[in-house]
Protein backbone atom coordinates (compact mmCIF):
# COMPACT_ATOMS: atom_id res chain seq x y z
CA UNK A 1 111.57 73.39 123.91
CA UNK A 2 112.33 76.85 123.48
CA UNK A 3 109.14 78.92 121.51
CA UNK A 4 110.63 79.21 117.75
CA UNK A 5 112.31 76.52 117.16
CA UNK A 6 112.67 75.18 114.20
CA UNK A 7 111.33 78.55 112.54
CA UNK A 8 112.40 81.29 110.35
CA UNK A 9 112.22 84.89 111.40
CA UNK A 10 112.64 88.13 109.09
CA UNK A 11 113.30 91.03 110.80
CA UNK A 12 114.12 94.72 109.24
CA UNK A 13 116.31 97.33 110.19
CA UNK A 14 117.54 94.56 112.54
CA UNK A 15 120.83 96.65 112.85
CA UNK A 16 120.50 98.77 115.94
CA UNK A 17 118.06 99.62 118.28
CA UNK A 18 114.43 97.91 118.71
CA UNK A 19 115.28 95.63 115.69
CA UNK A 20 117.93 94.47 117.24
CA UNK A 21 116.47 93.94 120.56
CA UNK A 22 113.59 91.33 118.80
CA UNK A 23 116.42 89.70 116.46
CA UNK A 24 118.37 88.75 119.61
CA UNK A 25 115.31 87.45 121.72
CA UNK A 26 113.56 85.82 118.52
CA UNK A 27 116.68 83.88 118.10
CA UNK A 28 117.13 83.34 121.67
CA UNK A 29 114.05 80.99 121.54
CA UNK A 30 115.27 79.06 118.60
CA UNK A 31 114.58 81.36 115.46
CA UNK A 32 116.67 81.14 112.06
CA UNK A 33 117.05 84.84 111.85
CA UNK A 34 117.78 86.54 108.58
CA UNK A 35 118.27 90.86 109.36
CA UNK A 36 117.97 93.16 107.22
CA UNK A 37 119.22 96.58 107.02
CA UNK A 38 120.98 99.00 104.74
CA UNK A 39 124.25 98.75 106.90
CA UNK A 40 125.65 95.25 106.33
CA UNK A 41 128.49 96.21 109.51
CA UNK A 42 126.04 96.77 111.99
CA UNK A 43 124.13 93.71 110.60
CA UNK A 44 127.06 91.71 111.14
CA UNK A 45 127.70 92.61 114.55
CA UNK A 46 123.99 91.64 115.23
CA UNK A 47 124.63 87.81 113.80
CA UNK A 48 128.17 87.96 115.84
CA UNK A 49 126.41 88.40 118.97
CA UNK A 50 123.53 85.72 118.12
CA UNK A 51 125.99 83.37 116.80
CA UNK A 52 128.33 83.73 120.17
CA UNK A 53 124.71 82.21 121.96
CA UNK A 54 124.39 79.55 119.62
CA UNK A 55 121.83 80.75 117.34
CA UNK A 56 121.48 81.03 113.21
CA UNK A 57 121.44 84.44 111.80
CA UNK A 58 121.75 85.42 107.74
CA UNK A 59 122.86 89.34 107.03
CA UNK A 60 120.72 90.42 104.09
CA UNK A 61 121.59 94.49 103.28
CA UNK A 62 117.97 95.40 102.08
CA UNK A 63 116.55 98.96 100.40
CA UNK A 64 112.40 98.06 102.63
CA UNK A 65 111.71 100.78 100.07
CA UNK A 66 112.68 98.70 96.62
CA UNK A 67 110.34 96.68 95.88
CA UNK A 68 113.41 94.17 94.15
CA UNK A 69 115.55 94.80 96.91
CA UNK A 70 112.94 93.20 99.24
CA UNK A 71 111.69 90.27 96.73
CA UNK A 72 115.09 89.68 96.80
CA UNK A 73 115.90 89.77 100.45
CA UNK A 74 113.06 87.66 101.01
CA UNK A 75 114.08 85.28 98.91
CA UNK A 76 118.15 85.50 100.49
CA UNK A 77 116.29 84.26 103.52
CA UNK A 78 113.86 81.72 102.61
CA UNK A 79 117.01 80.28 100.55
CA UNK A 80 119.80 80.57 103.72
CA UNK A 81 117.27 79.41 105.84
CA UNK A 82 114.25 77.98 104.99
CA UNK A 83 110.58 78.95 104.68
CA UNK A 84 109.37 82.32 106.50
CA UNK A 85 107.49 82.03 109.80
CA UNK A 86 107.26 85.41 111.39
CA UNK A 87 107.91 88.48 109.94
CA UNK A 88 108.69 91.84 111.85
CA UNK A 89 108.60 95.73 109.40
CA UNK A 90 110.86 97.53 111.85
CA UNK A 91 112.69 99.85 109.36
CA UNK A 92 111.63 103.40 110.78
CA UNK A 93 112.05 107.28 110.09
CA UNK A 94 111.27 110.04 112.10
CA UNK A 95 111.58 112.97 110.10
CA UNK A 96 110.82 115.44 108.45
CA UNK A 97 109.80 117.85 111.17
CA UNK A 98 107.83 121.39 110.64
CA UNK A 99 104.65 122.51 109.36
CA UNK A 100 102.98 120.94 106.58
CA UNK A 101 103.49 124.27 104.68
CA UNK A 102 107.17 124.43 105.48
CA UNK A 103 108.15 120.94 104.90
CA UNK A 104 109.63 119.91 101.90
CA UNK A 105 106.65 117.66 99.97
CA UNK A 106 109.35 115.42 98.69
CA UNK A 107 111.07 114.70 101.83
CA UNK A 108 107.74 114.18 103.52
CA UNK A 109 106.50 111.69 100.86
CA UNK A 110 110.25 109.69 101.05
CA UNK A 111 109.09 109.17 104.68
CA UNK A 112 105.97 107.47 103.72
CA UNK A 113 107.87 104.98 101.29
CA UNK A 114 109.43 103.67 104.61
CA UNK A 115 106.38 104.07 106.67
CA UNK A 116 103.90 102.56 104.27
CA UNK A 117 105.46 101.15 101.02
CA UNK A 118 108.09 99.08 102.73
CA UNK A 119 104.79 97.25 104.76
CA UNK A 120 103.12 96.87 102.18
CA UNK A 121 106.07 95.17 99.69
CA UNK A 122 106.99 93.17 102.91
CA UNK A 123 103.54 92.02 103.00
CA UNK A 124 103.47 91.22 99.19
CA UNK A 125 106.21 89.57 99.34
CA UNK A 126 106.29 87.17 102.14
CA UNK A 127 102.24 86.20 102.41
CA UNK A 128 101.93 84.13 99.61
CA UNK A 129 104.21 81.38 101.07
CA UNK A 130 102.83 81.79 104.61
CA UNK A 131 99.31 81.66 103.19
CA UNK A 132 99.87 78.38 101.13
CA UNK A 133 101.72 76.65 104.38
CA UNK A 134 98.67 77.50 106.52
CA UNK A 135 101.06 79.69 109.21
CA UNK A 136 102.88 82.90 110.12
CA UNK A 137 102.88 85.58 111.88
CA UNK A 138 103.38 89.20 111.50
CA UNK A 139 104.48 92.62 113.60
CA UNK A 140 104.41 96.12 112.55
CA UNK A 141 106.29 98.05 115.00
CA UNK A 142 103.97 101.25 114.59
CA UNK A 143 104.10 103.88 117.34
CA UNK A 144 102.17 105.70 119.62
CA UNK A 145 102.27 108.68 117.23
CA UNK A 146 99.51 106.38 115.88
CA UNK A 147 97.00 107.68 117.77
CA UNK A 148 98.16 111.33 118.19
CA UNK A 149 97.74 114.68 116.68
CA UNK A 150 101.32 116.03 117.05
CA UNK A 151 102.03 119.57 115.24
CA UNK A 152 105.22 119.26 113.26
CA UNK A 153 105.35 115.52 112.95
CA UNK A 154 102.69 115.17 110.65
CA UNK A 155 104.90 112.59 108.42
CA UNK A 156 105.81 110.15 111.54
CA UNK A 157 101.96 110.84 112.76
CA UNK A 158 100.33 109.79 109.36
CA UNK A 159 102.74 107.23 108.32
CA UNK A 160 102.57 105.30 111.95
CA UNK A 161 98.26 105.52 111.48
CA UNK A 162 98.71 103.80 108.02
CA UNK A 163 100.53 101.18 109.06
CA UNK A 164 97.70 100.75 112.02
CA UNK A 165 94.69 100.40 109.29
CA UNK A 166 97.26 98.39 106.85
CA UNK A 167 97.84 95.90 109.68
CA UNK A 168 93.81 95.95 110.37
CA UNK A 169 92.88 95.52 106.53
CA UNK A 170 95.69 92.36 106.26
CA UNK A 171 94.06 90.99 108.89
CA UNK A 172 90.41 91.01 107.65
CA UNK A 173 91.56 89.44 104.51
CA UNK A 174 93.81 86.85 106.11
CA UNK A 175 90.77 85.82 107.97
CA UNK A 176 90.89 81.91 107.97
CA UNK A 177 94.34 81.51 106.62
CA UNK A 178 95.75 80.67 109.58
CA UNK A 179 98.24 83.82 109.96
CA UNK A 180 97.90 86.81 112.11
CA UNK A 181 98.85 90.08 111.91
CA UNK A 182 99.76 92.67 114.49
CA UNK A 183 100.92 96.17 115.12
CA UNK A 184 102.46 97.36 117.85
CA UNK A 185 103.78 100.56 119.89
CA UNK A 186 107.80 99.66 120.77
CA UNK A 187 107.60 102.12 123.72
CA UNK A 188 110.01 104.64 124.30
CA UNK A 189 113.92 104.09 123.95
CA UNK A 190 116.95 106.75 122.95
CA UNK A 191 117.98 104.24 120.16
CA UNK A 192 119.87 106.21 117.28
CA UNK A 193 116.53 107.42 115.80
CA UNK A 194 115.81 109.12 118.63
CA UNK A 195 119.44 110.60 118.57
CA UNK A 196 118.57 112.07 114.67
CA UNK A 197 115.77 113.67 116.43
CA UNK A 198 117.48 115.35 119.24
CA UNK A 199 120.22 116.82 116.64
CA UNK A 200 117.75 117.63 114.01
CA UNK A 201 118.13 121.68 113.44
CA UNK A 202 114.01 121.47 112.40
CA UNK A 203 113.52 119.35 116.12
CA UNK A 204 115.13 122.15 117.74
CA UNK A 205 112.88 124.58 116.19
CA UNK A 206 109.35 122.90 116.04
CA UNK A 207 109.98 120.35 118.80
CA UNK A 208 111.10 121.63 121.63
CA UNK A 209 109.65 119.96 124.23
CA UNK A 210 110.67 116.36 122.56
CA UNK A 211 114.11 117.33 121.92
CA UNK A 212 114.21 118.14 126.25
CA UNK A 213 113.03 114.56 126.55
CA UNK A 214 115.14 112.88 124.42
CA UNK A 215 118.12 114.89 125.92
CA UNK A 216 116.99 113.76 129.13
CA UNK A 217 116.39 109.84 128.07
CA UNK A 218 119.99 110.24 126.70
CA UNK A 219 121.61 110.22 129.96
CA UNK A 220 119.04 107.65 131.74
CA UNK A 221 120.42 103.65 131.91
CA UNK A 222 116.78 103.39 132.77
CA UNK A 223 115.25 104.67 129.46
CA UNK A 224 116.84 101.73 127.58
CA UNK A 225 114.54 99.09 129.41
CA UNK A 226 111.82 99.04 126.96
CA UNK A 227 113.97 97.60 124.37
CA UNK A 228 113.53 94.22 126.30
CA UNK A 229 110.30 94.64 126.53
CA UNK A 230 109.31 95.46 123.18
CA UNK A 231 111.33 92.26 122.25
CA UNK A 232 108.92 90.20 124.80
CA UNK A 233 106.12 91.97 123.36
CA UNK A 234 107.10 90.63 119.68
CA UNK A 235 107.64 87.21 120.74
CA UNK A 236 104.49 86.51 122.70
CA UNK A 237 102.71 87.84 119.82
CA UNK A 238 104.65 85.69 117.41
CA UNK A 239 103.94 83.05 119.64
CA UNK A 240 100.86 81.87 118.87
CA UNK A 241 98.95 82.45 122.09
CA UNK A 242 97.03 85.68 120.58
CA UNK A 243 96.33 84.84 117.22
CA UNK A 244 93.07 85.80 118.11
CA UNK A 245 93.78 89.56 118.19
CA UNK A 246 94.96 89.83 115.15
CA UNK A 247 94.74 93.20 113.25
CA UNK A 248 94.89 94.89 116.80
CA UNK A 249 97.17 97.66 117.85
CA UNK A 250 98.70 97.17 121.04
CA UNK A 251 101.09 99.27 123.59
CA UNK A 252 103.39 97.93 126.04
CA UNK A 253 101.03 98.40 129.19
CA UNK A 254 98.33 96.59 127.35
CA UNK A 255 97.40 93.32 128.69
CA UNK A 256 96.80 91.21 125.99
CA UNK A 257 95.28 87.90 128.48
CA UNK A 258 92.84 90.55 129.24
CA UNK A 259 91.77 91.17 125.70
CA UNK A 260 92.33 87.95 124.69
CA UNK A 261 90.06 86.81 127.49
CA UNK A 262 87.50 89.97 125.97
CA UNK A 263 87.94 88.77 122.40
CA UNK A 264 87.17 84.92 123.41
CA UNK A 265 84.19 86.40 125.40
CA UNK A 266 82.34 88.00 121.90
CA UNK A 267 82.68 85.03 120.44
């Protein structure tokens, strides 16, 4: 019996890229998928491709930082497809780039409604029902930018750290509900994000040594193997296997037996 089946899966900015990659693998183990995104043609080539493998997907064009357009996209979903199991905030930004002083304060805070207020509305939203089943599990993909001081990227830096402590406080307070919480580093991919970087005029300036990266990723059939195992990542966490780590922060090389194996041990 394949791991999801028989449940519902949101996922956001499901349209390209790392959301994509978890769509596809979530409903290759049996998931309803409804994706969300703010481009209803890329959406729809996601569903194509899930529907061509015999899995269930709902396109559901979503603002993550409208609080109305995501009340309403969660309840597109739970009416196409049933009840939400697992939801994934993938909807990411990576801009703006510069000095705090040079930075336009507007711009920066617009990064934060994606970073923290579309969490936190996803959160809001799609608890309550997982709460009063008793189940359901939830990903933040954060990002290793979590845990770094990185002049010029002080919006990614601080949003991605947010997210971290909003996952953490969720999970204190879901404590005995019976759903988990988790956030997660996607690893490193030249998805179109990644591409806005590279051509960003303020990249070129204040990030030089990431734009050479990126420029070098772009070319590299080998950079694009994290995708698959960032999905991986999100379903054995959605599995149910390491509930008991919930409100952690976890990379790809992490081994989460190991600190699942630690976590049992404190018990």
């Amino acid at each position: 019996m394949a791991v999801l089946e028989g449940q519902v899966a949101l996922v956001s900015g499901a349209g390209r890229g790392f959301g994509r990659a978890i769509a596809e693998r979530l409903a290759g183990e049996g998931a309803r998928v409804a994706l969300l995104s703010r481009s209803g043609r890329e959406l729809e080539e996601v569903a194509a491709a899930i529907r061509a493998h015999g899995g269930e997907a709902l396109c559901v064009e979503c603002d993550v930082t409208d609080r109305a357009s995501i009340e309403g996209a969660v309840k597109a979903a739970e009416e196409g497809l049933g009840p939400i199991d697992v939801l994934v905030n993938n909807a990411g930004i990576p801009g703006p780039f510069g000095p705090i002083w040079e930075v336009d304060p507007e711009e920066w805070w617009r990064a934060q409604a994606i970073h923290i207020r579309a969490p936190m509305l996803f959160l809001h939203a799609a608890l309550p029902g997982m709460i009063a089943r008793g189940r359901g599990r939830v990903v933040c993909v954060s990002a290793i930018a979590s845990r770094m001081v990185a002049p010029n990227l002080s919006a990614y830096c601080t949003g991605k750290i947010a997210q971290n402590r909003l996952v953490a406080e969720a999970a204190a307070e879901l404590a005995g509900t019976g759903v988990a919480i988790f956030a997660i580093d996607p690893g490193f991919v030249f998805t179109q994000l990644a591409r806005d970087t590279m051509e960003s005029p303020e990249a070129q300036k204040y990030l030089g040594g990431m734009v050479e990266r990126l420029r070098a990723a772009s070319g590299d059939p080998a950079a694009q193997g994290d995708l698959a195992r960032c999905a991986q990542r999100v379903l054995d966490l959605v599995s149910g296997r390491y509930d008991a780590l919930s409100g952690g922060y976890y990379e790809l090389p992490d081994d989460l037996d190991a600190a699942l194996a630690a976590a049992q041990a404190e018990e």
